[in-house]
N, C-alpha and C. Protein backbone atom coordinates (compact mmCIF):
# COMPACT_ATOMS: atom_id res chain seq x y z
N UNK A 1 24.73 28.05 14.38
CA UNK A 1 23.83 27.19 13.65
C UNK A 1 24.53 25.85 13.37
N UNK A 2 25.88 26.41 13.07
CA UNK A 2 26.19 24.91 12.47
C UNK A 2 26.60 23.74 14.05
N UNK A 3 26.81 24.49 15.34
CA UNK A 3 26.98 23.40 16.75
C UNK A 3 25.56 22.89 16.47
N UNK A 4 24.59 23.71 16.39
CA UNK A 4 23.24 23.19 16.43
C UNK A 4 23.16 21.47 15.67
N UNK A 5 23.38 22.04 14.75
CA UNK A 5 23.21 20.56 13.70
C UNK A 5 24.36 19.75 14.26
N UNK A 6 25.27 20.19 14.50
CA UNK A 6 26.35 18.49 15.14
C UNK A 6 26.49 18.07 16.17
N UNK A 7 25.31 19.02 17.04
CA UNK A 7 24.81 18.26 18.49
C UNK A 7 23.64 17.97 18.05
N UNK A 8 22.67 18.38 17.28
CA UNK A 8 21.84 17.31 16.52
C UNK A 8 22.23 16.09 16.11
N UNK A 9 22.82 16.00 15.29
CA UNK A 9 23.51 14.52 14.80
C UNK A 9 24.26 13.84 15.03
N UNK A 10 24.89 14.46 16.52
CA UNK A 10 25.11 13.69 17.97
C UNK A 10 24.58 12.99 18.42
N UNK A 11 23.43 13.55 18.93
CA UNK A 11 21.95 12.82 19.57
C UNK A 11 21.30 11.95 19.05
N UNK A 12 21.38 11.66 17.43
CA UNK A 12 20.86 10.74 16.91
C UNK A 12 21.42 9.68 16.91
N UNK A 13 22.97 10.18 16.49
CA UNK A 13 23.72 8.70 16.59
C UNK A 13 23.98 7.96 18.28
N UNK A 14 24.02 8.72 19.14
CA UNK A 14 23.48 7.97 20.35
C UNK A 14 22.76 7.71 20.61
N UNK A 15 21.41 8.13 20.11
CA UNK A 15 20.00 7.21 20.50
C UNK A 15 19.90 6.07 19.79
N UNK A 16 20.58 5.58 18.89
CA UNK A 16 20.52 4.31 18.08
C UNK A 16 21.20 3.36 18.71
N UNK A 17 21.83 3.64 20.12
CA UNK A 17 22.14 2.77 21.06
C UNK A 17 21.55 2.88 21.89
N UNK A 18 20.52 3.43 22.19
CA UNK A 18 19.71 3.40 23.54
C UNK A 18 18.51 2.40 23.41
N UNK A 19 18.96 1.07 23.76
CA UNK A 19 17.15 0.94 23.34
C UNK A 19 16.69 0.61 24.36
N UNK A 20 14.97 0.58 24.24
CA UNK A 20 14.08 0.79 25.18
C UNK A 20 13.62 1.77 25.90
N UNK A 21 14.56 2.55 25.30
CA UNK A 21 14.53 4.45 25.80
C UNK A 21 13.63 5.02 24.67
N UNK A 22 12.76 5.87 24.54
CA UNK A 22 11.99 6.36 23.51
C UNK A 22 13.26 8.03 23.33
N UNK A 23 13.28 7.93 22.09
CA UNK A 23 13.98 8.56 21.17
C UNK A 23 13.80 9.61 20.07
N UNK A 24 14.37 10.58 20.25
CA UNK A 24 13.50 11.29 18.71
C UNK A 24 13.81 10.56 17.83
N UNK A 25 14.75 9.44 17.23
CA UNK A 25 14.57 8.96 16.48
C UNK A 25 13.30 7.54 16.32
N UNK A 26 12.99 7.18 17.74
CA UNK A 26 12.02 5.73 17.53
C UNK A 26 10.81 6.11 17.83
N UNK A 27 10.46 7.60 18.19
CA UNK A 27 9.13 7.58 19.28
C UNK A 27 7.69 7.92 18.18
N UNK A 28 6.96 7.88 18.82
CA UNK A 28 5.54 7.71 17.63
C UNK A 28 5.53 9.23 17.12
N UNK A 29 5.01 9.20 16.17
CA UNK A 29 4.23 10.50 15.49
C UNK A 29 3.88 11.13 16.50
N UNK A 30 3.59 12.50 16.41
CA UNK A 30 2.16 13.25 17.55
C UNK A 30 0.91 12.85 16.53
N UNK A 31 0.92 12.96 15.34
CA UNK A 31 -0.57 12.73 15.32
C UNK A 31 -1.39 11.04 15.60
N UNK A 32 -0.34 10.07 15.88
CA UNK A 32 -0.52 8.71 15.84
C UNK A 32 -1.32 8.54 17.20
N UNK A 33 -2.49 8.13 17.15
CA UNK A 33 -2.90 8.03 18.63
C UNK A 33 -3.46 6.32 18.58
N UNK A 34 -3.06 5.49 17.75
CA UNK A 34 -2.98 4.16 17.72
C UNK A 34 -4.38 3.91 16.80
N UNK A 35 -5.23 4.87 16.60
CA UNK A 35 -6.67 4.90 15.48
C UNK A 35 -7.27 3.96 16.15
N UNK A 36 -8.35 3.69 14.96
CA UNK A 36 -9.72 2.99 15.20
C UNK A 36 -9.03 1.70 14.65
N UNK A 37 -9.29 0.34 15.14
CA UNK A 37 -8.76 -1.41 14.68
C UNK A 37 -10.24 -1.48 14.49
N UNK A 38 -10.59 -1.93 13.13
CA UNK A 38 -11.63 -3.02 12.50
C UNK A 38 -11.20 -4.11 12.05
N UNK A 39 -11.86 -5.39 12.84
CA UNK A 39 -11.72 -6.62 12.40
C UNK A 39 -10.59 -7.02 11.41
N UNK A 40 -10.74 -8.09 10.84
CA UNK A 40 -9.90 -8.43 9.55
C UNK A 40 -9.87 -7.72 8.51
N UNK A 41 -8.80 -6.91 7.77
CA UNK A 41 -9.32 -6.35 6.24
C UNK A 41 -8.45 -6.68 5.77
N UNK A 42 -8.12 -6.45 4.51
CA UNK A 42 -6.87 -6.32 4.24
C UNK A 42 -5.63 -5.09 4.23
N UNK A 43 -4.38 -5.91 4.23
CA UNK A 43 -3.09 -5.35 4.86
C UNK A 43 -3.12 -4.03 4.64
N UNK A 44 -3.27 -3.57 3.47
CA UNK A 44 -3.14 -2.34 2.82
C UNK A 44 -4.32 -1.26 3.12
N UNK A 45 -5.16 -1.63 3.80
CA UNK A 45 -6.39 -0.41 4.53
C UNK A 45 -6.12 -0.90 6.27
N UNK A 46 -4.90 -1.65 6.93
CA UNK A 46 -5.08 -1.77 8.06
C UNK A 46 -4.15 -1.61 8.97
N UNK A 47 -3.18 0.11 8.38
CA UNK A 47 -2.40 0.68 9.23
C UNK A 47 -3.67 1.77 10.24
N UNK A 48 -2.85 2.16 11.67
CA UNK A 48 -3.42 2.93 12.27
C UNK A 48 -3.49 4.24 12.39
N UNK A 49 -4.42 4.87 12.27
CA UNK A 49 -4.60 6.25 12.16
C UNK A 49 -5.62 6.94 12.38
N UNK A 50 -5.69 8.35 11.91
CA UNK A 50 -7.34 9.00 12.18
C UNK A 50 -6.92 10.04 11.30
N UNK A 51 -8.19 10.81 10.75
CA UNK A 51 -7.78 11.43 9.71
C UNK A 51 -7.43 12.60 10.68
N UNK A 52 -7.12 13.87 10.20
CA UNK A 52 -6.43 15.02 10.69
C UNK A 52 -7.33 16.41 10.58
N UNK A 53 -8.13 15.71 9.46
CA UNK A 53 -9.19 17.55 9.25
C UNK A 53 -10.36 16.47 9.03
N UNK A 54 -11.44 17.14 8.47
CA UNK A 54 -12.81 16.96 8.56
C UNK A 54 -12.64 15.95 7.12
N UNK A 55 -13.55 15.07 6.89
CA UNK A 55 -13.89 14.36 5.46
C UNK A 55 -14.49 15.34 4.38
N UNK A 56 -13.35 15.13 3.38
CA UNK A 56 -13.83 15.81 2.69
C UNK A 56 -14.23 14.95 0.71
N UNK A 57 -15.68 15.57 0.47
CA UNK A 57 -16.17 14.52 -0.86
C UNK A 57 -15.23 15.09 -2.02
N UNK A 58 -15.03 14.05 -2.80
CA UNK A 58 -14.30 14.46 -3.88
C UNK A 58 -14.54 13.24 -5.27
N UNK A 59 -15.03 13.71 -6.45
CA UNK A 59 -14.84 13.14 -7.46
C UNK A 59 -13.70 12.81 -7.97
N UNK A 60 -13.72 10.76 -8.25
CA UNK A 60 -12.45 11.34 -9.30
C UNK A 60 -12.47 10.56 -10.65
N UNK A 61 -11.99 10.89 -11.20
CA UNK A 61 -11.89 10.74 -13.11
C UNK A 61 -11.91 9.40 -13.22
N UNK A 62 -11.81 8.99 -14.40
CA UNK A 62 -11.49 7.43 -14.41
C UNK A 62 -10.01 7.06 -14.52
N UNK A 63 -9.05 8.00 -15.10
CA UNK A 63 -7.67 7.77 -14.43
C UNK A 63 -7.28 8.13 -13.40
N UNK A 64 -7.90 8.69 -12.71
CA UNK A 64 -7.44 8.61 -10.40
C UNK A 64 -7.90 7.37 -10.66
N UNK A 65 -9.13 6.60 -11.12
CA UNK A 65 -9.96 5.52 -10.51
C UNK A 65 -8.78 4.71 -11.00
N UNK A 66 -8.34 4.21 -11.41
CA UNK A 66 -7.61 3.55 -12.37
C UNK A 66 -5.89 3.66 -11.59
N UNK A 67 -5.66 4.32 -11.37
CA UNK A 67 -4.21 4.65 -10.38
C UNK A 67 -4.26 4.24 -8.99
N UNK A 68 -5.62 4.59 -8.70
CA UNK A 68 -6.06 3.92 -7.09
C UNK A 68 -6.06 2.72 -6.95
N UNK A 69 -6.47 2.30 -8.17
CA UNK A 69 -7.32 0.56 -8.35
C UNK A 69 -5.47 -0.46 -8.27
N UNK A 70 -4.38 0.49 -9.11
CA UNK A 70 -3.66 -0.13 -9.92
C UNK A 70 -2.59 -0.36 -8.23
N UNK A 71 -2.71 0.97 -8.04
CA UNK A 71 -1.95 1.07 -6.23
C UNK A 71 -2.10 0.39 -5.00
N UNK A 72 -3.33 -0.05 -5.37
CA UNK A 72 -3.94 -1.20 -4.36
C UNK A 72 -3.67 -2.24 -4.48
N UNK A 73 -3.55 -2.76 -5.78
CA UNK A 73 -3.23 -4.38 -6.43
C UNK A 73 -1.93 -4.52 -6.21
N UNK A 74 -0.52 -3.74 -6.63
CA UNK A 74 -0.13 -3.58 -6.55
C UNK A 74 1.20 -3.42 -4.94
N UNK A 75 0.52 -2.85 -3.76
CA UNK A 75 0.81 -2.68 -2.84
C UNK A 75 0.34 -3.98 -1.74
N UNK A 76 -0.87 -4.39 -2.18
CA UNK A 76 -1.67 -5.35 -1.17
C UNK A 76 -0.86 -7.18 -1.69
N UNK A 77 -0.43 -7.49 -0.35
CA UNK A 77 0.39 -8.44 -0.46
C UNK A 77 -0.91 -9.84 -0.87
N UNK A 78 -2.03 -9.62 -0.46
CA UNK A 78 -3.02 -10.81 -0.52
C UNK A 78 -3.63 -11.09 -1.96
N UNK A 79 -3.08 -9.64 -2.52
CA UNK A 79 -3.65 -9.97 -4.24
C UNK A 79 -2.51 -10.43 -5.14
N UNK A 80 -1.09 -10.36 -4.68
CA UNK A 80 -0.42 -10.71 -5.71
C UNK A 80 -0.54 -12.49 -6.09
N UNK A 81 -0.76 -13.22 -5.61
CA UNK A 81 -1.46 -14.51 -6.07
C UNK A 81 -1.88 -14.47 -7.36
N UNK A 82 -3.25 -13.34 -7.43
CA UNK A 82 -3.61 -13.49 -8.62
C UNK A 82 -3.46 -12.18 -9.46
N UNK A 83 -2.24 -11.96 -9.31
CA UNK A 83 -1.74 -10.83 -10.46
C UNK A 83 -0.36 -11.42 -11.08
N UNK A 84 0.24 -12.21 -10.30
CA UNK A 84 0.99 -13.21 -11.03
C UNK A 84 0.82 -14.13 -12.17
């Protein structure tokens, strides 16, 4: 077990010299299949993806609403202007 892990962490530290070679350390997700691109939005709803299981509805309180709201302002580079 333990060759396992230090020819593991062999392989890593030589793929950090390989570039242009896809790598277990650089190569995409499996679930990343590049998603759906809509137009302009903003930064923070316009990484790529697809969801993984079915949509599912969910209520939430007014403190989720309030943590979501605060995570967004917060994270989204186009609102700090006016949160400053």
């Amino acid at each position: 077990m333990a060759e396992g892990y230090i020819a593991d962490e062999y392989m890593i530290l030589c793929s950090r010299y390989l570039h242009g070679t896809e790598t277990k350390a650089n190569r995409v997700g499996r679930n990343d299949n590049g998603g759906v691109k809509h137009g302009k939005k903003l930064s923070i709803f316009s990484h790529p993806g697809r969801p993984l299981r079915a949509m599912k509805m969910c209520d939430m309180d007014e403190r989720e609403k309030q943590q979501a709201h605060i995570y967004a302002l917060m994270n989204c580079p186009e609102a700090l202007p006016f949160i400053q």
